[in-house]
PDB file of N, CA and C in Angstrom:
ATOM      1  N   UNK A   1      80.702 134.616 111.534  1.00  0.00           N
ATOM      2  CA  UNK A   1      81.940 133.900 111.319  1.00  0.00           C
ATOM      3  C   UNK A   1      81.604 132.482 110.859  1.00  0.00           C
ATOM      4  N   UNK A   2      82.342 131.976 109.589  1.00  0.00           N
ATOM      5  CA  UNK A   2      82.251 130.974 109.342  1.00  0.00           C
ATOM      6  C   UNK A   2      82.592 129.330 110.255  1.00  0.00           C
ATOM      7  N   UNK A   3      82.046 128.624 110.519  1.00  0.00           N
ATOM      8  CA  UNK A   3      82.220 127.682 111.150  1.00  0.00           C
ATOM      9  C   UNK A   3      83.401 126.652 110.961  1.00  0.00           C
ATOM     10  N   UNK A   4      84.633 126.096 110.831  1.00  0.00           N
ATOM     11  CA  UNK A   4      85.595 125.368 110.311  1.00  0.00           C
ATOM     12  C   UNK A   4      84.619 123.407 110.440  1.00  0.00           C
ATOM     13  N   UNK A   5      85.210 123.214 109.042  1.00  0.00           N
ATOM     14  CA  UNK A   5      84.621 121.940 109.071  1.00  0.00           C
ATOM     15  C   UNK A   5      85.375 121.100 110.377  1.00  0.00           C
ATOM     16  N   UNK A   6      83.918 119.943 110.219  1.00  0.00           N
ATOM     17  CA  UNK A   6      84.593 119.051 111.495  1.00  0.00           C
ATOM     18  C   UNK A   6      85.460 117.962 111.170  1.00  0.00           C
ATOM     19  N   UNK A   7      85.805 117.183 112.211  1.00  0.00           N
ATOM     20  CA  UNK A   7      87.204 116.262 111.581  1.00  0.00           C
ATOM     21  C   UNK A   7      86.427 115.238 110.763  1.00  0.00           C
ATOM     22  N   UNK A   8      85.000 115.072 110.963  1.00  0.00           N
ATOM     23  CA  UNK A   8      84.498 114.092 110.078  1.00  0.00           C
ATOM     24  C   UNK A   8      84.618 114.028 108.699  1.00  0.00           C
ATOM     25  N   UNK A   9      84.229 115.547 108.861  1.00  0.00           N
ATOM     26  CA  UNK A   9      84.092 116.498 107.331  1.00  0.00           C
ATOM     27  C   UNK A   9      85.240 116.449 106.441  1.00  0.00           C
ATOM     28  N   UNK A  10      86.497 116.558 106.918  1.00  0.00           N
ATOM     29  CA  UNK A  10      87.541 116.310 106.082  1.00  0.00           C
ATOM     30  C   UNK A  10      87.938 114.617 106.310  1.00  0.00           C
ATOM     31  N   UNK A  11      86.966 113.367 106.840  1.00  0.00           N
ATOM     32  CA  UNK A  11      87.147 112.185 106.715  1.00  0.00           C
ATOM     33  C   UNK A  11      87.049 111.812 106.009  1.00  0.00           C
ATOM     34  N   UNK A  12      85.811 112.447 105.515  1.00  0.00           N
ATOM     35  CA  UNK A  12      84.768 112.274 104.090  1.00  0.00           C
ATOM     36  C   UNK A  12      85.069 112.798 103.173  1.00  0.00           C
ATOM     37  N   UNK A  13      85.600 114.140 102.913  1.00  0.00           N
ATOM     38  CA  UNK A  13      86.432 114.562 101.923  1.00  0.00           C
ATOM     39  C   UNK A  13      87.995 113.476 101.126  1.00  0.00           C
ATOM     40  N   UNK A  14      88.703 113.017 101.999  1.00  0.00           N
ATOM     41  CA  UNK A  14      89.704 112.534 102.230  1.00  0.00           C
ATOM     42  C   UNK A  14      89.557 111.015 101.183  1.00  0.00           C
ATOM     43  N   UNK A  15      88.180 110.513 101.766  1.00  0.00           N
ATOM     44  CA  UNK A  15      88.159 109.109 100.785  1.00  0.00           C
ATOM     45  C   UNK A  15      87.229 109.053  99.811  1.00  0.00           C
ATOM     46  N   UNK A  16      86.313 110.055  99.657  1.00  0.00           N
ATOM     47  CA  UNK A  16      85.581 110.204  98.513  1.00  0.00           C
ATOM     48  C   UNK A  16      85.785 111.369  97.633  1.00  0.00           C
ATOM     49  N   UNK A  17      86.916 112.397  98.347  1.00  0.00           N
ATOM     50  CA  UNK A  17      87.239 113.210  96.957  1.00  0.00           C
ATOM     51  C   UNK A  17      89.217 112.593  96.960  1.00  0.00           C
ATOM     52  N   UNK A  18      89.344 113.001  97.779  1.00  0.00           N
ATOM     53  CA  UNK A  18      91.245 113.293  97.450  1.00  0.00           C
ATOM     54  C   UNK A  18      92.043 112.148  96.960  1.00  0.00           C
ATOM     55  N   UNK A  19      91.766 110.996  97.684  1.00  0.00           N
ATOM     56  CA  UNK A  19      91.860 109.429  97.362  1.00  0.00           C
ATOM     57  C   UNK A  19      91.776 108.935  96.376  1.00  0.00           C
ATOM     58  N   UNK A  20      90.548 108.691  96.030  1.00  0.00           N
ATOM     59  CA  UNK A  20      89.861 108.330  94.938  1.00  0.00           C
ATOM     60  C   UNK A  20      90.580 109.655  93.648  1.00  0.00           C
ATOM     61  N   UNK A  21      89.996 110.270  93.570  1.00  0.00           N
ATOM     62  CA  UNK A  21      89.760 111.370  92.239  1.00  0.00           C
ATOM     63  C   UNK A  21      91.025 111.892  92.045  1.00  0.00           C
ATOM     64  N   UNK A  22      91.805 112.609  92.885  1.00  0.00           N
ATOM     65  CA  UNK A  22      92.966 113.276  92.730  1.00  0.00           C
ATOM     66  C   UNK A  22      94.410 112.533  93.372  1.00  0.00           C
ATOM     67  N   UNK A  23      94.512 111.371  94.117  1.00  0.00           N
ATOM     68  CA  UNK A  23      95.703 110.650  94.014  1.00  0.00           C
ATOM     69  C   UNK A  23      95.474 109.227  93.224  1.00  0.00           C
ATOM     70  N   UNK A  24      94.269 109.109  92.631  1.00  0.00           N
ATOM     71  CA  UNK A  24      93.911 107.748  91.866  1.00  0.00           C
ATOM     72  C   UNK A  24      94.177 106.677  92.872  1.00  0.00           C
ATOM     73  N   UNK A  25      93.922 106.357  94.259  1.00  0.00           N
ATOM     74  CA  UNK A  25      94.473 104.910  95.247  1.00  0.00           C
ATOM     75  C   UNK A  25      93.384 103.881  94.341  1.00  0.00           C
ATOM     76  N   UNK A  26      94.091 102.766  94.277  1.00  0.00           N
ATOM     77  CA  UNK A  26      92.990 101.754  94.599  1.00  0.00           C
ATOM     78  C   UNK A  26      91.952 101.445  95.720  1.00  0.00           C
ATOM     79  N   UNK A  27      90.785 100.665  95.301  1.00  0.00           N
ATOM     80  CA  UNK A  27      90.123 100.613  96.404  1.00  0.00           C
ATOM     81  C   UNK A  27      90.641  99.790  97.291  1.00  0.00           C
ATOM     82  N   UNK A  28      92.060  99.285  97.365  1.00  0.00           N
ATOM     83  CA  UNK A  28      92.586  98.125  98.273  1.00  0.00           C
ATOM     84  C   UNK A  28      93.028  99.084  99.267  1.00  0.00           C
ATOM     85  N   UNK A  29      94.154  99.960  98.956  1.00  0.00           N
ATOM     86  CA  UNK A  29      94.563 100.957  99.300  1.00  0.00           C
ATOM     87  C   UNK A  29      93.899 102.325 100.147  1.00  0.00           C
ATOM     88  N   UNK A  30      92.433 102.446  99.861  1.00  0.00           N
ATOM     89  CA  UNK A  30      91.665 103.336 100.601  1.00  0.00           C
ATOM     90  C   UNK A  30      90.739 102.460 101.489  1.00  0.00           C
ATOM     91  N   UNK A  31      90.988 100.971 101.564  1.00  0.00           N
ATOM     92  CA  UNK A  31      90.325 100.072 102.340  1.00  0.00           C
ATOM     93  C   UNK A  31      91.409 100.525 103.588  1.00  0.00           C
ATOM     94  N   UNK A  32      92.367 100.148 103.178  1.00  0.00           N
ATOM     95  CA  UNK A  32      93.744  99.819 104.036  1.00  0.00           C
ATOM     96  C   UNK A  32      93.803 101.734 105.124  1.00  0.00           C
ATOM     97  N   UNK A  33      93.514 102.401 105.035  1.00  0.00           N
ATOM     98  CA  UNK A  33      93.750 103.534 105.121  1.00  0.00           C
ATOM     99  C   UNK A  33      92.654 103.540 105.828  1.00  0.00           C
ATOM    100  N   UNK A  34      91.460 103.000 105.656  1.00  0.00           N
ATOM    101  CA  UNK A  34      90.154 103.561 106.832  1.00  0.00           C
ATOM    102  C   UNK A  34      89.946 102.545 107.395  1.00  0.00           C
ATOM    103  N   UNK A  35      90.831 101.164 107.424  1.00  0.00           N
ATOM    104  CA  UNK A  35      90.644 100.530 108.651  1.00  0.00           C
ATOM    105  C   UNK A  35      92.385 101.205 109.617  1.00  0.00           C
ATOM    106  N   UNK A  36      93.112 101.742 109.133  1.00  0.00           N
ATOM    107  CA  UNK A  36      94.081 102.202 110.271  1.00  0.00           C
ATOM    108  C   UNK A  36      93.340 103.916 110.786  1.00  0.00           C
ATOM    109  N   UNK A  37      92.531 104.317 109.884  1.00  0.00           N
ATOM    110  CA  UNK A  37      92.052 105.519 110.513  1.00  0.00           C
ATOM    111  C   UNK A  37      90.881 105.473 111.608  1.00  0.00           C
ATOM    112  N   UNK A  38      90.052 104.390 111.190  1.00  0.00           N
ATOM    113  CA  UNK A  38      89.196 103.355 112.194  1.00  0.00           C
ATOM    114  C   UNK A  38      89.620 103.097 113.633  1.00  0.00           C
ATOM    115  N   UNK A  39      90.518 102.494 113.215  1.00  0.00           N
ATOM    116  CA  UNK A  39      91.485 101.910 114.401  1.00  0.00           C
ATOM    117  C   UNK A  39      92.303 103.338 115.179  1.00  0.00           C
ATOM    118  N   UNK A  40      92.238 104.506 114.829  1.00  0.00           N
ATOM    119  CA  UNK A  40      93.182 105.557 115.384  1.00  0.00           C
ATOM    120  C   UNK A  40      91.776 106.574 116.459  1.00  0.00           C
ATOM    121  N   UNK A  41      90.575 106.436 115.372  1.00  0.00           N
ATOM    122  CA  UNK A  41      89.663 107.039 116.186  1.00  0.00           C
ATOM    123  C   UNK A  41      89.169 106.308 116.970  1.00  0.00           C
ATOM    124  N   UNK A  42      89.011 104.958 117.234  1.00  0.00           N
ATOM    125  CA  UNK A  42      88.371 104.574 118.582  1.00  0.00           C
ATOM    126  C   UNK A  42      89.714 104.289 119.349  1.00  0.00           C
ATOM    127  N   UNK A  43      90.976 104.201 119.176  1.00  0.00           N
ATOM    128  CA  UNK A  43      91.777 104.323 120.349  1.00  0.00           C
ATOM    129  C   UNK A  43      91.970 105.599 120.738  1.00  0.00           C
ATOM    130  N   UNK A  44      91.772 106.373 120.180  1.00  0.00           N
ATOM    131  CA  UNK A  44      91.898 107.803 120.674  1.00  0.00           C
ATOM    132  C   UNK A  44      90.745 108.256 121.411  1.00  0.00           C
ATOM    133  N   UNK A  45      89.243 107.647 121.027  1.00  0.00           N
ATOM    134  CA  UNK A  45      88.494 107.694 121.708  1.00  0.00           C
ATOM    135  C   UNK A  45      88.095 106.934 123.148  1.00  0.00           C
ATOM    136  N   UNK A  46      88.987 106.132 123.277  1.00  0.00           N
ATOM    137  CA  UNK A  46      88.332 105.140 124.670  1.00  0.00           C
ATOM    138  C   UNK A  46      89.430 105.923 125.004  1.00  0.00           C
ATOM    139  N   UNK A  47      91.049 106.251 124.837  1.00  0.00           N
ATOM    140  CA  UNK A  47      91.993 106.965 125.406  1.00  0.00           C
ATOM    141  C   UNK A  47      91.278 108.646 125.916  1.00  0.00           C
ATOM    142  N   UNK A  48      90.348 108.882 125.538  1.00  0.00           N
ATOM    143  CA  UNK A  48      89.366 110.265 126.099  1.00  0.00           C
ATOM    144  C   UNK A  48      88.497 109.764 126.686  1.00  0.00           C
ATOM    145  N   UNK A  49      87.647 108.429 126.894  1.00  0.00           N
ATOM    146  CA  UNK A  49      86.634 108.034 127.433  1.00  0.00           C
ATOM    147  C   UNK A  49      85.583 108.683 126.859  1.00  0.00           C
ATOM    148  N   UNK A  50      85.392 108.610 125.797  1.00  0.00           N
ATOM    149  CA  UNK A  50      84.263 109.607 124.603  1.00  0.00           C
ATOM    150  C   UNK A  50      83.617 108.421 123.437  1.00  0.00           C
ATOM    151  N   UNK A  51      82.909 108.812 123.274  1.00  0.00           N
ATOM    152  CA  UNK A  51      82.239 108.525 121.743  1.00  0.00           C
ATOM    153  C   UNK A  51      82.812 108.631 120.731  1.00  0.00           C
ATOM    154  N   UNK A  52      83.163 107.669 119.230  1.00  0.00           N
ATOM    155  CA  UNK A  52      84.003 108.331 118.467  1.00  0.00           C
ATOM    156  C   UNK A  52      83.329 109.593 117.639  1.00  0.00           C
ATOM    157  N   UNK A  53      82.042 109.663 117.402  1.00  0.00           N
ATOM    158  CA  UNK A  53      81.591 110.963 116.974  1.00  0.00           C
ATOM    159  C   UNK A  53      81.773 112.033 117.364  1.00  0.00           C
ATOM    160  N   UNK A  54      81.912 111.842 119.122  1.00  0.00           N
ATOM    161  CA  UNK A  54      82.727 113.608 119.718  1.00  0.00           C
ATOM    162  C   UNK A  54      83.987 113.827 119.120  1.00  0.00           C
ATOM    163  N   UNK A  55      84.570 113.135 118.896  1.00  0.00           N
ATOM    164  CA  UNK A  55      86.794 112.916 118.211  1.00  0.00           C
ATOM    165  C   UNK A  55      86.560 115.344 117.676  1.00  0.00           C
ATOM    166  N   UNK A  56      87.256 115.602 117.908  1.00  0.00           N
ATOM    167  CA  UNK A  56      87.789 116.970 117.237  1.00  0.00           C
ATOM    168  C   UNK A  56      88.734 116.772 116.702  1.00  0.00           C
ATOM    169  N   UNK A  57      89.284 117.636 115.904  1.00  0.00           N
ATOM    170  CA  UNK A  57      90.400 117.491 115.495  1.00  0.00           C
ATOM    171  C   UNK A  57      91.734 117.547 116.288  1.00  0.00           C
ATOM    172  N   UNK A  58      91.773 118.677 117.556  1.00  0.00           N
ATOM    173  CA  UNK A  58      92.348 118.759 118.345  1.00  0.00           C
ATOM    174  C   UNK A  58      92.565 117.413 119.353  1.00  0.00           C
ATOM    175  N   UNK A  59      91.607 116.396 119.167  1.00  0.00           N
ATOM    176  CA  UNK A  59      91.879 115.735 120.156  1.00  0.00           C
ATOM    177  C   UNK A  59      92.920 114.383 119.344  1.00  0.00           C
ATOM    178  N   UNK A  60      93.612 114.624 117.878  1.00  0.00           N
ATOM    179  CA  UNK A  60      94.135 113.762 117.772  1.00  0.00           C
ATOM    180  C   UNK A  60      95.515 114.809 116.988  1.00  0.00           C
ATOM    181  N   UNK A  61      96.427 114.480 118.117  1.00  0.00           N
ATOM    182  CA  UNK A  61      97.594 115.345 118.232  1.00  0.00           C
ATOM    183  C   UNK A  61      98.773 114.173 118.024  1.00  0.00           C
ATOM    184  N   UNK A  62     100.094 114.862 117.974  1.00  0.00           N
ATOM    185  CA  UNK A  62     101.161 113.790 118.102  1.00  0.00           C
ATOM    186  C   UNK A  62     101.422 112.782 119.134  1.00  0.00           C
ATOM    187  N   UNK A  63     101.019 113.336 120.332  1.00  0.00           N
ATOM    188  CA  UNK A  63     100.910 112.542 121.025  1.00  0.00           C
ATOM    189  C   UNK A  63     100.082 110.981 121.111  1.00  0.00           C
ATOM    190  N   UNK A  64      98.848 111.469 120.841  1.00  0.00           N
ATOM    191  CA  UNK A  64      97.762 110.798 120.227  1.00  0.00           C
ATOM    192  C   UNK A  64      98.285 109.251 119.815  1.00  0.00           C
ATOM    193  N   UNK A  65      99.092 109.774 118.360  1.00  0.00           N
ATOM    194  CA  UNK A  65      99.407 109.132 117.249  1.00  0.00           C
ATOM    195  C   UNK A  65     100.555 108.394 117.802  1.00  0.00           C
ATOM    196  N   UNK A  66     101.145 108.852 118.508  1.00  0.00           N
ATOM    197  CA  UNK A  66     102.593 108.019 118.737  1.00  0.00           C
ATOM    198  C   UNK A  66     102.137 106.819 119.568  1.00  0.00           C
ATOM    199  N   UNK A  67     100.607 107.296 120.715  1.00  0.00           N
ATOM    200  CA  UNK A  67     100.527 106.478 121.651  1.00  0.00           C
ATOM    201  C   UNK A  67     100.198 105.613 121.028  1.00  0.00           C
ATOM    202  N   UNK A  68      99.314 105.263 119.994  1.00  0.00           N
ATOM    203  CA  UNK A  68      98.762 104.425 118.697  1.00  0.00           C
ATOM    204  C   UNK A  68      99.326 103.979 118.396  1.00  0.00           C
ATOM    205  N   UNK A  69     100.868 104.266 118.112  1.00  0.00           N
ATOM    206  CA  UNK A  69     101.142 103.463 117.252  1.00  0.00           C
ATOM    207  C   UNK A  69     102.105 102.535 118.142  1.00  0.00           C
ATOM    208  N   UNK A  70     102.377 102.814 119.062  1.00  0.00           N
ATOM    209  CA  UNK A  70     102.882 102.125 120.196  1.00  0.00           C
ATOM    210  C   UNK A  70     102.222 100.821 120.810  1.00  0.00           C
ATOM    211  N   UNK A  71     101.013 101.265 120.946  1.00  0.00           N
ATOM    212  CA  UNK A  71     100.037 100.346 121.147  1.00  0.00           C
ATOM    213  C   UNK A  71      99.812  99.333 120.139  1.00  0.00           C
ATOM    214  N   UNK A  72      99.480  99.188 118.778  1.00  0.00           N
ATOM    215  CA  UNK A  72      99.598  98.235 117.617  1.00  0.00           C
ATOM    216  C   UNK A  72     100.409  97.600 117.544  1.00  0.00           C
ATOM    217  N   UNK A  73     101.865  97.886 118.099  1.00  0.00           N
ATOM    218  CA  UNK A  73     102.575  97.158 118.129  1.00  0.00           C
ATOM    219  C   UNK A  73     102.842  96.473 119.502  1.00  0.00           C
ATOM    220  N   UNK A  74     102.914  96.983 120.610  1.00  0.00           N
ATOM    221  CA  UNK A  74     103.241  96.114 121.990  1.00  0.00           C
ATOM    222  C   UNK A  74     101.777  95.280 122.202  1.00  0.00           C
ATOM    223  N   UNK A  75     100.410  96.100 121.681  1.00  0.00           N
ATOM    224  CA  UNK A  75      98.948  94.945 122.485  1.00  0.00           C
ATOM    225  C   UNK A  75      98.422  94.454 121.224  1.00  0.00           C
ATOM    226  N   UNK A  76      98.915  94.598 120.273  1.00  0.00           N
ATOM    227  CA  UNK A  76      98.225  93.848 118.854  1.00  0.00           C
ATOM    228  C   UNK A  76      99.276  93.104 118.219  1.00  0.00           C
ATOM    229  N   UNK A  77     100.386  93.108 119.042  1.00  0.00           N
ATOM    230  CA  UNK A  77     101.715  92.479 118.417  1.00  0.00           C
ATOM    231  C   UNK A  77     101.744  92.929 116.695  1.00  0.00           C
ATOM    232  N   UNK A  78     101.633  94.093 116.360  1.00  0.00           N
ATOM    233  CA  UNK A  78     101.877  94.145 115.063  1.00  0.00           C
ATOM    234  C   UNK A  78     103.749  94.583 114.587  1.00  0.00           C
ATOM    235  N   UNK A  79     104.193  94.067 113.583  1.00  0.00           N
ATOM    236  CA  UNK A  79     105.368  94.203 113.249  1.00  0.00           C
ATOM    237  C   UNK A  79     105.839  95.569 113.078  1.00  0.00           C
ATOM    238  N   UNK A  80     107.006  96.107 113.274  1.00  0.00           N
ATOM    239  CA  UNK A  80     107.541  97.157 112.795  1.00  0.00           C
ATOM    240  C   UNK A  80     106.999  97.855 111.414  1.00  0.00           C
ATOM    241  N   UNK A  81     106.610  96.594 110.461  1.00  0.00           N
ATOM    242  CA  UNK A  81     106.591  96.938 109.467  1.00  0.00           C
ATOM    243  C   UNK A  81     105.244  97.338 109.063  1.00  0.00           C
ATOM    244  N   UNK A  82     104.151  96.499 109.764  1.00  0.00           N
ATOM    245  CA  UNK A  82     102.743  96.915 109.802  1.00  0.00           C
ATOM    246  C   UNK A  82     102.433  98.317 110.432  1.00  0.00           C
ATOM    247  N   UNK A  83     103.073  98.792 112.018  1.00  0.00           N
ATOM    248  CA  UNK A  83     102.908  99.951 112.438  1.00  0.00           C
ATOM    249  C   UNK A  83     103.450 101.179 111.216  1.00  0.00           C
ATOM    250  N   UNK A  84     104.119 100.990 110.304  1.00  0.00           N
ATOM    251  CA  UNK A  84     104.772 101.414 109.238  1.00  0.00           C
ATOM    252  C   UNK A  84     103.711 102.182 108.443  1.00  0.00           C
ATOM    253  N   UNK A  85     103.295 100.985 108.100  1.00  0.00           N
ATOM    254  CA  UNK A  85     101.955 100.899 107.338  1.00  0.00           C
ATOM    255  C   UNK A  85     100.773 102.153 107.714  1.00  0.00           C
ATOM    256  N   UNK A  86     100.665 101.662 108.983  1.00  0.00           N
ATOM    257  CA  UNK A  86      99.395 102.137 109.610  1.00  0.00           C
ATOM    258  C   UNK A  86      99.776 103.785 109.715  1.00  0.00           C
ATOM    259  N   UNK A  87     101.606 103.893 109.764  1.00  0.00           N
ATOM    260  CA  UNK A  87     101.720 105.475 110.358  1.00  0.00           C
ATOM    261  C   UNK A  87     101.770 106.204 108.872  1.00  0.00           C
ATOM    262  N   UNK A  88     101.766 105.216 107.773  1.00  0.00           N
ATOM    263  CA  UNK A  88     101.677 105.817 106.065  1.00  0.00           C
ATOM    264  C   UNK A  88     100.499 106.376 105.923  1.00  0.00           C
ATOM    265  N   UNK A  89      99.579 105.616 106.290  1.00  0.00           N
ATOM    266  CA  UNK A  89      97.907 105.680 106.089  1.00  0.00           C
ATOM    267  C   UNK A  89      97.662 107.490 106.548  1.00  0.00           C
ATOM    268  N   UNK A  90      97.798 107.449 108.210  1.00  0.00           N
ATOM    269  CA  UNK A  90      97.690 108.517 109.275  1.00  0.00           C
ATOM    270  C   UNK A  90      98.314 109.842 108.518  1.00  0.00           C
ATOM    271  N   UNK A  91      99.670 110.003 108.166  1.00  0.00           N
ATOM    272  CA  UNK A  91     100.468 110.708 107.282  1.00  0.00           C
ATOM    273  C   UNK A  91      99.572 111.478 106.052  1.00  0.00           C
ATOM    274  N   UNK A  92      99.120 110.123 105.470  1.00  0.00           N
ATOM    275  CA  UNK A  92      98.631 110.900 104.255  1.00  0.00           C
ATOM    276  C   UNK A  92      96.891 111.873 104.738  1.00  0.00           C
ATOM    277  N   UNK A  93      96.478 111.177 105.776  1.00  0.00           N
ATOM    278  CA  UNK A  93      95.447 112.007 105.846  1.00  0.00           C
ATOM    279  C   UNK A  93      95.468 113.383 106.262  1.00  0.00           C
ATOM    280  N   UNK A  94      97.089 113.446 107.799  1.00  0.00           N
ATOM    281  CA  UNK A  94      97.251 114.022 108.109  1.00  0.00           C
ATOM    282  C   UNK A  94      97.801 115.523 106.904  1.00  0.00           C
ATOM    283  N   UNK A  95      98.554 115.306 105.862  1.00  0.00           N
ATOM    284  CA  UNK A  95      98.359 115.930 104.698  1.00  0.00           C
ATOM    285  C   UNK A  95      97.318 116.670 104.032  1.00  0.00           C
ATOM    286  N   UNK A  96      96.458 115.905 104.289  1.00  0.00           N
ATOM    287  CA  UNK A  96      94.951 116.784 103.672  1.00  0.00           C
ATOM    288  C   UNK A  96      94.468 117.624 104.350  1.00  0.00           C
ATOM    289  N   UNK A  97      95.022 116.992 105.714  1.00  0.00           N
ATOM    290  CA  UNK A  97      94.370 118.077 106.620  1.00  0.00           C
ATOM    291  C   UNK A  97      94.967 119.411 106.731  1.00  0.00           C
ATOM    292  N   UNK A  98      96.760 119.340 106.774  1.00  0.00           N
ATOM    293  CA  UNK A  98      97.479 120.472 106.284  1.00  0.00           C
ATOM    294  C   UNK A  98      97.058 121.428 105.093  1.00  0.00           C
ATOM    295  N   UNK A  99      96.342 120.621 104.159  1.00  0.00           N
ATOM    296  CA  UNK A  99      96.020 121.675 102.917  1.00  0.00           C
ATOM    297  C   UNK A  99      94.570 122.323 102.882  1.00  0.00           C
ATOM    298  N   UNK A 100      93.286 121.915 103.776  1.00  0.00           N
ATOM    299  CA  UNK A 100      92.757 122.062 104.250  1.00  0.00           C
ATOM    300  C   UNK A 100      92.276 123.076 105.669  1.00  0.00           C
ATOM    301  N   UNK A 101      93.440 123.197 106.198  1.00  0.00           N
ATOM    302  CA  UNK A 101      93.191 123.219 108.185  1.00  0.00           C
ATOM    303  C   UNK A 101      94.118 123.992 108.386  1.00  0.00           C
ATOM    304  N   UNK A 102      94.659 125.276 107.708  1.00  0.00           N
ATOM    305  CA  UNK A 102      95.990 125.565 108.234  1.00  0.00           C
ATOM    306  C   UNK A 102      95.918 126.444 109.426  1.00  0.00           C
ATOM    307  N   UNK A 103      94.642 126.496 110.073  1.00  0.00           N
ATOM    308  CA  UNK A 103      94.490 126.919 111.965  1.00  0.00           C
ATOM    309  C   UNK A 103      95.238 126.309 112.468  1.00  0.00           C
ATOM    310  N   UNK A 104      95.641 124.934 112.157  1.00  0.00           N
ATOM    311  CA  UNK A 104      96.007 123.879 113.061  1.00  0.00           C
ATOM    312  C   UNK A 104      96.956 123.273 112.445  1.00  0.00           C
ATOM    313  N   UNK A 105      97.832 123.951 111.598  1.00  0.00           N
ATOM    314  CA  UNK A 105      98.849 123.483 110.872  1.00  0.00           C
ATOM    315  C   UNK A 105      99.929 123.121 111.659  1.00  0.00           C
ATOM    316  N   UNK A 106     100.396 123.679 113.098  1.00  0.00           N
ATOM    317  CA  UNK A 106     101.176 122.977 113.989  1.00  0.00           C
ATOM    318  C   UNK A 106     101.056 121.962 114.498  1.00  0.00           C
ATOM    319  N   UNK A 107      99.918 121.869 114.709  1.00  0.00           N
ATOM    320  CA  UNK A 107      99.567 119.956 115.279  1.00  0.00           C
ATOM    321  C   UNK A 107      99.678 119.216 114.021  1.00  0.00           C
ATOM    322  N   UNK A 108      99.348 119.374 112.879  1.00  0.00           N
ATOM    323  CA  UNK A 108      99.572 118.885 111.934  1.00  0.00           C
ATOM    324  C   UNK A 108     100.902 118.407 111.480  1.00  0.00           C
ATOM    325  N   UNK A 109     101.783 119.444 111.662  1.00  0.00           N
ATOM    326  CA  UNK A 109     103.144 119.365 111.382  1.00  0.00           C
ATOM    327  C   UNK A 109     104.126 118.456 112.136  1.00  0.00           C
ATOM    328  N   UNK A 110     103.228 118.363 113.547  1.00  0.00           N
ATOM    329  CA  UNK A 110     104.085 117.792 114.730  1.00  0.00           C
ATOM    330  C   UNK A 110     103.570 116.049 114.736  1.00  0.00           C
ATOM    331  N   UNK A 111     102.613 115.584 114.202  1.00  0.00           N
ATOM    332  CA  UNK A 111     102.627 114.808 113.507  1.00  0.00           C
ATOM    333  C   UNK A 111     102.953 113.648 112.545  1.00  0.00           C
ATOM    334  N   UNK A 112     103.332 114.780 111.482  1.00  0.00           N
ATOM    335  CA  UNK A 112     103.594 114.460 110.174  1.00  0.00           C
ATOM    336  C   UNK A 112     105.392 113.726 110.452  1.00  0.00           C
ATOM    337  N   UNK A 113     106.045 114.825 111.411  1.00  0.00           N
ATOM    338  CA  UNK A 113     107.099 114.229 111.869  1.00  0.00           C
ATOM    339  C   UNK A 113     107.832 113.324 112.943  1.00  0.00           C
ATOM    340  N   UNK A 114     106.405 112.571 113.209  1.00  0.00           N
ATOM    341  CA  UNK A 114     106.000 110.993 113.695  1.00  0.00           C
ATOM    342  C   UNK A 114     107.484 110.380 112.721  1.00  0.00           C
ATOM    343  N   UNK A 115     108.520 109.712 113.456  1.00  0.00           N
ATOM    344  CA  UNK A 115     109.350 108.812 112.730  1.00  0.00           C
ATOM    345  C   UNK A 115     108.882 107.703 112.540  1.00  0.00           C
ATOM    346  N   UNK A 116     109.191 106.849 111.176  1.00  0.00           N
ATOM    347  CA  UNK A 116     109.085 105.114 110.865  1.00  0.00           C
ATOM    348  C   UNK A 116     109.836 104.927 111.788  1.00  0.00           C
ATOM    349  N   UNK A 117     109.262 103.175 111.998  1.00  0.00           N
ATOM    350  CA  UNK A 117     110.227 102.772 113.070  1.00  0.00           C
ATOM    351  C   UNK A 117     110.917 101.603 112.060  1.00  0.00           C
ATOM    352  N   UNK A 118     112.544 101.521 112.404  1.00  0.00           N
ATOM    353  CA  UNK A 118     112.965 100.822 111.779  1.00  0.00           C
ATOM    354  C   UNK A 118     112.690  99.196 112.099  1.00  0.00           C
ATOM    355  N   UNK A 119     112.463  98.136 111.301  1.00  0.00           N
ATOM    356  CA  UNK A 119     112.324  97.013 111.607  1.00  0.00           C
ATOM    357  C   UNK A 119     113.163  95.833 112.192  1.00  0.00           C
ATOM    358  N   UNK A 120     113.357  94.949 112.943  1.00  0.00           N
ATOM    359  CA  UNK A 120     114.199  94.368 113.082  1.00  0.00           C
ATOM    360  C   UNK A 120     115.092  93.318 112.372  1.00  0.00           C
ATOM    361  N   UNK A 121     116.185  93.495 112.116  1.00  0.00           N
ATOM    362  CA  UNK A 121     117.217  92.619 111.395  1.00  0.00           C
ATOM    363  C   UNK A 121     117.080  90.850 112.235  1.00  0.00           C
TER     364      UNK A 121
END
């Protein structure tokens, strides 16, 4: 039985093929995207008390993501509009992984329908 790649494996896929080659991002834009994906695996990792090299894919679920993004904004004071940002970044990877991963296309899905948060007036 074939082995399913690891979450690294489609990390690396993600900014050196899909990014780059087939959605054309700038490199500002795939900067911006692996410092919020950066930032998602070591909070997800001290939130497991792990290494970020152990991270599975399973271990970054909706839950995960919501707690993240909760956190950027109440202990990093980031704006509505930055957590925005950061949940655009997460989204699109989470995408690749859907076209990629469809074992796990429910965690994926549950995810993806992470709401923006609206900003304050």
């Amino acid at each position: 039985m074939k082995r399913a790649p690891s979450l690294f494996a489609y990390v690396q896929s993600y900014f050196t093929q899909y990014l780059p080659k087939q959605r054309g991002a700038s490199v500002h834009t795939i900067r911006a995207y692996r410092d919020a994906l950066t930032m998602l695996f070591k909070f997800v990792a001290e939130q497991r008390g792990q290494e970020i090299a152990f991270l599975q894919i399973g271990d970054i679920d909706a839950d995960a993501v919501t707690r993240f993004l909760d956190h950027i904004e109440a202990q990093r004071s980031n704006s509505a509009a930055t957590r925005n940002c950061r949940r655009a970044a997460i989204r699109g990877f989470f995408k690749h992984l859907l076209r990629n991963d469809l074992a796990h296309s429910q965690q994926f899905v549950r995810v993806l329908a992470i709401p923006a948060k609206k900003a304050r007036q």
